[in-house]
N, C-alpha and C. Protein backbone atom coordinates (compact mmCIF):
# COMPACT_ATOMS: atom_id res chain seq x y z
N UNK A 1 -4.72 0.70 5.50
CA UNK A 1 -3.27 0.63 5.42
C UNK A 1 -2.82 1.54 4.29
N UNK A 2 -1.67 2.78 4.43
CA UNK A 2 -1.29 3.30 3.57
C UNK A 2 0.45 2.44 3.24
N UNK A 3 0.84 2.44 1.97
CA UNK A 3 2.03 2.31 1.52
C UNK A 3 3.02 3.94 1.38
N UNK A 4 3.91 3.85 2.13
CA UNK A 4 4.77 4.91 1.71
C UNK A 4 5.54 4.74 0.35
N UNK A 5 6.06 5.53 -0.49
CA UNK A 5 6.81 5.00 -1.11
C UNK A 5 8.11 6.18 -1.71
N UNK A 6 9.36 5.36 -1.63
CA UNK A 6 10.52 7.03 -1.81
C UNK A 6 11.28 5.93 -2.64
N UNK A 7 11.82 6.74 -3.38
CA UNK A 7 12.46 6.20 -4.58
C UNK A 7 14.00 7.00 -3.86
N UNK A 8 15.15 6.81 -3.43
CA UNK A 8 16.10 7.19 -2.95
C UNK A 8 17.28 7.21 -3.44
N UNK A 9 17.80 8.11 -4.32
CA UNK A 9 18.88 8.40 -5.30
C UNK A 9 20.02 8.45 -4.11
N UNK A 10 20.85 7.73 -3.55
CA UNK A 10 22.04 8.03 -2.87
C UNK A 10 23.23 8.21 -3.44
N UNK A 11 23.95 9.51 -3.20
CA UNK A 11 25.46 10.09 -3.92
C UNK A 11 26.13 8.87 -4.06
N UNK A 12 26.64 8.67 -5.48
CA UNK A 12 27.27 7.46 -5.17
C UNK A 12 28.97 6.97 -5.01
N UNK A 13 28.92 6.29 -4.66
CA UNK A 13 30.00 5.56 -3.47
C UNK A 13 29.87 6.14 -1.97
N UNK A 14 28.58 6.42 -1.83
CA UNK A 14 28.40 6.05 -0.48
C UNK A 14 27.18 5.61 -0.09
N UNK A 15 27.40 4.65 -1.22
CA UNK A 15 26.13 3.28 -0.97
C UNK A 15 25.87 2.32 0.79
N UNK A 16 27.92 1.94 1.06
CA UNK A 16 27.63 1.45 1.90
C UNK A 16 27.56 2.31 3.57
N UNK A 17 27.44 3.73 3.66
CA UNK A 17 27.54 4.53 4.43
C UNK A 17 26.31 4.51 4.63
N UNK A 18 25.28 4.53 3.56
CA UNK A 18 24.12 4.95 3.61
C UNK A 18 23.52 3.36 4.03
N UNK A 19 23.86 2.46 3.66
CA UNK A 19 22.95 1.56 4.50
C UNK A 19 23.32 1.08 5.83
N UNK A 20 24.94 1.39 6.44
CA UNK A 20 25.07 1.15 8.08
C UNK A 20 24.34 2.43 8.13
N UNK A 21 23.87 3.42 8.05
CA UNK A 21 22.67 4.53 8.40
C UNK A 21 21.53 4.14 8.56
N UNK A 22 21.59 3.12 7.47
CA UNK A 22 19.86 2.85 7.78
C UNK A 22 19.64 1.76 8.58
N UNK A 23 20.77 1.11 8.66
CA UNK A 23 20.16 -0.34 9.31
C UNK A 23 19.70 0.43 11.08
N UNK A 24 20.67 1.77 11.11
CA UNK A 24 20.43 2.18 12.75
C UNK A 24 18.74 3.23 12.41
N UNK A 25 18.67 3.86 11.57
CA UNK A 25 17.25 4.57 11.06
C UNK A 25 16.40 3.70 11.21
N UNK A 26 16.36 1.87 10.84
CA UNK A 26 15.16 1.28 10.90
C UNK A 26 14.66 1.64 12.19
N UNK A 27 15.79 1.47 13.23
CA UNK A 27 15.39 1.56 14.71
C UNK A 27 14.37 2.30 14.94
N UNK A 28 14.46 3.62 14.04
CA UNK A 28 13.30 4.74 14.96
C UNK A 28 12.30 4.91 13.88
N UNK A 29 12.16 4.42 13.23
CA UNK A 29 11.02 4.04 12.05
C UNK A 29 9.81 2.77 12.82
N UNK A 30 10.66 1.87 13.12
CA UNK A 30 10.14 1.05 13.76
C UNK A 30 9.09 1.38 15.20
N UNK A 31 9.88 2.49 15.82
CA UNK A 31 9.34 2.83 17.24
C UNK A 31 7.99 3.26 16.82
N UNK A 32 7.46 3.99 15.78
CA UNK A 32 6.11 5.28 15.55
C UNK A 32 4.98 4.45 15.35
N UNK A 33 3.91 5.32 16.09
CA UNK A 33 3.06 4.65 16.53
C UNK A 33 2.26 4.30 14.92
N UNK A 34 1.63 3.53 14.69
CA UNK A 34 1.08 3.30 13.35
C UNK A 34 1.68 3.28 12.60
N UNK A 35 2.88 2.55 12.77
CA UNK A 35 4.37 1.24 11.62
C UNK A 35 3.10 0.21 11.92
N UNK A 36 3.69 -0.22 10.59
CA UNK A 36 3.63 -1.55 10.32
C UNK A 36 4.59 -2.31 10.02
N UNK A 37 5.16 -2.53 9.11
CA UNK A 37 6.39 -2.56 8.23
C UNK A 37 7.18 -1.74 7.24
N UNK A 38 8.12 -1.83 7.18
CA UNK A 38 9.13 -1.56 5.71
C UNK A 38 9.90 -2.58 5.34
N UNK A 39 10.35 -2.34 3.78
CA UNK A 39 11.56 -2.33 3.29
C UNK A 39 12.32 -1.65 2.17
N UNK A 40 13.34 -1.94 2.43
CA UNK A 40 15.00 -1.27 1.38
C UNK A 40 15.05 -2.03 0.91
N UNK A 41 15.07 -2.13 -0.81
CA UNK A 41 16.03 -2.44 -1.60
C UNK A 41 16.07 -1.74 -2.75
N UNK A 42 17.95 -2.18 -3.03
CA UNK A 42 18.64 -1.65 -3.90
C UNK A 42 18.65 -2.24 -5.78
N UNK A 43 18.44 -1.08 -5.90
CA UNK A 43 17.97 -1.31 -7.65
C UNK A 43 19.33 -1.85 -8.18
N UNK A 44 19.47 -3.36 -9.02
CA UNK A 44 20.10 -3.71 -9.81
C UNK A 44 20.56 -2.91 -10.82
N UNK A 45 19.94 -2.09 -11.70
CA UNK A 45 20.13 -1.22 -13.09
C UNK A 45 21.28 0.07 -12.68
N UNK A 46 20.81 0.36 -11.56
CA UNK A 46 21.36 1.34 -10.53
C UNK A 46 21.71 1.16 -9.11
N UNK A 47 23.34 1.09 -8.67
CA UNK A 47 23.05 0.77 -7.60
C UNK A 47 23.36 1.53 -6.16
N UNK A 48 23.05 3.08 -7.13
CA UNK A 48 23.13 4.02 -5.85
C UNK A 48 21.14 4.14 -5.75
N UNK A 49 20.62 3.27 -6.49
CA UNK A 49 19.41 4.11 -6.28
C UNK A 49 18.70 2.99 -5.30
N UNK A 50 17.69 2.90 -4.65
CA UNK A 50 17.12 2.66 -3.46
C UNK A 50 15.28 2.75 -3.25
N UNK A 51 14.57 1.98 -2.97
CA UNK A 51 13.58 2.33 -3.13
C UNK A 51 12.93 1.63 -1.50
N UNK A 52 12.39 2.62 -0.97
CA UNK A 52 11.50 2.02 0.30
C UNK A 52 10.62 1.98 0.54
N UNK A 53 10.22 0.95 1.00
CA UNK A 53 8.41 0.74 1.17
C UNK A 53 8.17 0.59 2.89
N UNK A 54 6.99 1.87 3.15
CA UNK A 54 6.81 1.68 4.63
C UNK A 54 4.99 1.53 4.55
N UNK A 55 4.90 0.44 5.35
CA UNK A 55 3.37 0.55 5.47
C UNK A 55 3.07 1.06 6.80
N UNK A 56 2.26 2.08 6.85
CA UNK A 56 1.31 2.74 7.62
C UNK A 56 0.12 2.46 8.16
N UNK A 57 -0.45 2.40 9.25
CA UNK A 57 -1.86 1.83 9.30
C UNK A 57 -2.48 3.56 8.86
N UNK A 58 -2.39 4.75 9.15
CA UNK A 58 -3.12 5.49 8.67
C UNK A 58 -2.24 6.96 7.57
N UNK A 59 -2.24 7.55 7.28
CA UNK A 59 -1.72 8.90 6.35
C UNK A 59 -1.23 9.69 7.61
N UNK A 60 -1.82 9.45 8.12
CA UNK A 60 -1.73 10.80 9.40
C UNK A 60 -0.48 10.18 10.47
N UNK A 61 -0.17 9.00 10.09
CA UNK A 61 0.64 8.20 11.14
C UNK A 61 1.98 8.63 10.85
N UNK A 62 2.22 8.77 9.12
CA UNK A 62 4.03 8.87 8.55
C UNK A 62 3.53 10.87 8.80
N UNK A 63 2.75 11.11 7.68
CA UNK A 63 2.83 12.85 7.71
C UNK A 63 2.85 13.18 9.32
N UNK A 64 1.86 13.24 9.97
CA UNK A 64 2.16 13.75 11.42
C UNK A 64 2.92 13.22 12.77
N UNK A 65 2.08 11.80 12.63
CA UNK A 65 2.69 11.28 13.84
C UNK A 65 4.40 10.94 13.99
N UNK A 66 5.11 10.76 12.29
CA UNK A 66 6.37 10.66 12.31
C UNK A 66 7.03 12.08 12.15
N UNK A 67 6.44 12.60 10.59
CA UNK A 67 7.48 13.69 10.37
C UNK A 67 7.28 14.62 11.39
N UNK A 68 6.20 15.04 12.38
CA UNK A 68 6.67 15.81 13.20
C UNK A 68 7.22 15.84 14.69
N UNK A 69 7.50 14.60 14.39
CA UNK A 69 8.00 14.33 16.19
C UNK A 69 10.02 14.23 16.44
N UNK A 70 10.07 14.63 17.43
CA UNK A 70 11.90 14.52 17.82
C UNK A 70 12.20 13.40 16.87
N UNK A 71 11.33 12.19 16.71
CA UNK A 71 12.60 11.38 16.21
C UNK A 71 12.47 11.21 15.13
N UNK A 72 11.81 12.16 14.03
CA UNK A 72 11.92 12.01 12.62
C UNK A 72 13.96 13.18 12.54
N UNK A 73 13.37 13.91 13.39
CA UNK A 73 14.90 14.76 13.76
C UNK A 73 16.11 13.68 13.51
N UNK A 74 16.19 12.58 14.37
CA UNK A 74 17.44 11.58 14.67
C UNK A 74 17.03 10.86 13.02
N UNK A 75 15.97 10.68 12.56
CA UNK A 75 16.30 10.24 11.31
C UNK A 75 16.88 10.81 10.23
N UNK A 76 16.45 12.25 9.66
CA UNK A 76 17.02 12.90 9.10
C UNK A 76 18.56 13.53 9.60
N UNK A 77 19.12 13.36 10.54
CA UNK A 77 20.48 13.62 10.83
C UNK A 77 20.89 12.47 9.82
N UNK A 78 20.72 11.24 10.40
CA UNK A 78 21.29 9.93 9.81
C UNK A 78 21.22 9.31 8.36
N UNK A 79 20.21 9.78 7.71
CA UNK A 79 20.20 9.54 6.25
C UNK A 79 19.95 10.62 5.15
N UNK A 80 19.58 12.64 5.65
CA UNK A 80 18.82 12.86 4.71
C UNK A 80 20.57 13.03 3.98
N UNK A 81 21.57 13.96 4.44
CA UNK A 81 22.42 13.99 3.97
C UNK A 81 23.26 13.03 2.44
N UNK A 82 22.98 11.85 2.02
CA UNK A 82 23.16 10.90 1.44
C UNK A 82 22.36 10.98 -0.09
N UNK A 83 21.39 11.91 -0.06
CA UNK A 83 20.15 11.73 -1.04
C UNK A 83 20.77 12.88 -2.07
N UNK A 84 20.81 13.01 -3.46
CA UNK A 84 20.85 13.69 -4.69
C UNK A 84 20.22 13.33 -5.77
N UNK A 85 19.05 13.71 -6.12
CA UNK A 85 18.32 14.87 -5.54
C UNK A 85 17.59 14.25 -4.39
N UNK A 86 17.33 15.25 -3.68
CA UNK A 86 16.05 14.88 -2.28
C UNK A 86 14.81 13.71 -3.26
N UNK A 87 14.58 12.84 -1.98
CA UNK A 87 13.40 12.31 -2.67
C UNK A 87 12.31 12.65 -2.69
N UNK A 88 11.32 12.19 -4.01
CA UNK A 88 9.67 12.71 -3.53
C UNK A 88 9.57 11.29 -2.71
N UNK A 89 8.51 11.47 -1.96
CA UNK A 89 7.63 10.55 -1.54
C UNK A 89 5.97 10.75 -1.48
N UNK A 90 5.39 9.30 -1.79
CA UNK A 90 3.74 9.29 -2.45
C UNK A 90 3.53 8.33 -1.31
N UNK A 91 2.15 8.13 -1.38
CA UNK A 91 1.24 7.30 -0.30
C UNK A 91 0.13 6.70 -1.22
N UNK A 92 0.22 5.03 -1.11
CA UNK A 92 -0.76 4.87 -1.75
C UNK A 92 -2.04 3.78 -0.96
N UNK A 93 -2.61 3.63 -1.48
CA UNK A 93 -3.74 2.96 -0.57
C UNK A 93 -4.17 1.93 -1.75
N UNK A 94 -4.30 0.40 -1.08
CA UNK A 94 -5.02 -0.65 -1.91
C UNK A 94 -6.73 -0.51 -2.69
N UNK A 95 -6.85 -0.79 -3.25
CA UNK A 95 -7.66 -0.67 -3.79
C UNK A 95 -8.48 -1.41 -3.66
């Protein structure tokens, strides 16, 4: 099992734009083959900032099997717009 992990700075006051975005983004997150789970939540200290956790059964499932297929496309229409700065994202694996 890999953990995704994106720390997600969203422009702010359009906190709540960005999560009716995502609640429709879970949709196609959900569809890829080797999901497991995620979640969103929003940082108290900050509350344009955002942090998501997607578990993966393999590395190759988010890097290839998601980011390169049509519907990483319908995701990034729907949320990348929202992000300042772009996020990094890391992968980590249990130990």
């Amino acid at each position: 099992m890999i953990l995704e992990v994106a720390i997600l700075d969203v422009i702010p006051g359009e906190e709540d734009n960005f999560e009716r975005a995502f609640q429709k983004a879970q949709e196609i997150i959900t569809s890829i083959n080797g999901y497991i789970s995620h979640e969103l939540q929003r940082c108290i200290e900050k509350s344009n900032r955002y942090i998501l956790l997607v578990k993966w059964e393999t590395l190759e499932d988010h890097t290839e099997g998601f980011r390169e297929s049509d519907k990483y496309n319908q995701w990034k229409t729907l949320l990348h717009h929202f992000y300042d700065p772009f996020p990094t994202v890391e992968h980590y694996q249990a130990l």
